[in-house]
Protein backbone atom coordinates (compact mmCIF):
# COMPACT_ATOMS: atom_id res chain seq x y z
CA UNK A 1 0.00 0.00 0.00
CA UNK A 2 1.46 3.61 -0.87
CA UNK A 3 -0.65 6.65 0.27
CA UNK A 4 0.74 10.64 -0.83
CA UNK A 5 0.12 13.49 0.76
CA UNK A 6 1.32 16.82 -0.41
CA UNK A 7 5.46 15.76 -0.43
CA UNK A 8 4.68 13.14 2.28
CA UNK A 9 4.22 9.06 0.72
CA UNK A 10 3.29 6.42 3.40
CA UNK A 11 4.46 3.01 2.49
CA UNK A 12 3.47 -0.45 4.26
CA UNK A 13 3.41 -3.97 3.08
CA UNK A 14 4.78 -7.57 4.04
CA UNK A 15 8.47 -9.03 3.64
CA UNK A 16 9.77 -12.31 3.21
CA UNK A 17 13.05 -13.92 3.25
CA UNK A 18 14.79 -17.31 3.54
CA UNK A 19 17.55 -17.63 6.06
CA UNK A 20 19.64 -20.73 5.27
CA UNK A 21 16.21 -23.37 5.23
CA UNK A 22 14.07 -21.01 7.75
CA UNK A 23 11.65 -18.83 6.13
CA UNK A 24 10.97 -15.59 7.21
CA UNK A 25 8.24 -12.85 7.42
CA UNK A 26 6.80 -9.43 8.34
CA UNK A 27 5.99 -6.50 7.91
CA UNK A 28 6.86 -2.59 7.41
CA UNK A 29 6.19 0.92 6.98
CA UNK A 30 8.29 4.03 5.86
CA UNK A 31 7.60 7.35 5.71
CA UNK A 32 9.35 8.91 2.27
CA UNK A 33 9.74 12.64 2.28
CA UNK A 34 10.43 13.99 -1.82
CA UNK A 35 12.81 17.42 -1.24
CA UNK A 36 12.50 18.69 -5.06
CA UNK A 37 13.66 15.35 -7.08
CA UNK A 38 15.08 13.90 -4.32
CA UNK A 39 13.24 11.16 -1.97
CA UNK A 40 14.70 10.91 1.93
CA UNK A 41 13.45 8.36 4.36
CA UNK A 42 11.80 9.90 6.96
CA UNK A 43 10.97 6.91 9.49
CA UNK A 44 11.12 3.24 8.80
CA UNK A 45 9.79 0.28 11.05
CA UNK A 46 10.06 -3.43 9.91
CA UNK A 47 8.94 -6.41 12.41
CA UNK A 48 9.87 -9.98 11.84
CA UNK A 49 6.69 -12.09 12.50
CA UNK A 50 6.82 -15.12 15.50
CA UNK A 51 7.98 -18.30 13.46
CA UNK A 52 4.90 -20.59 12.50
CA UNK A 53 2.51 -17.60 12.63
């Protein structure tokens, strides 16, 4: 999901990954700030989801 507002864009989704043979996933959200043509992280959060969930 990717939301805009004015130069603000909120991003969240899900991850995955594979670690050796354990699978991995989660989630995450950034907030992108664009200064002219230039995008700059703002805040970013991921979480790594209990194993078997």
């Amino acid at each position: 999901m990717s939301r805009s507002f004015g130069n603000f864009v909120f991003n969240a989704g899900e991850w995955q990954a594979k670690l050796g043979d354990q699978r991995l996933h989660g989630y995450y959200t950034a907030i992108v700030v664009r200064d002219g043509s230039v995008a700059k992280i703002m805040e970013e959060t991921v979480t790594v989801a209990v194993p078997g969930q």
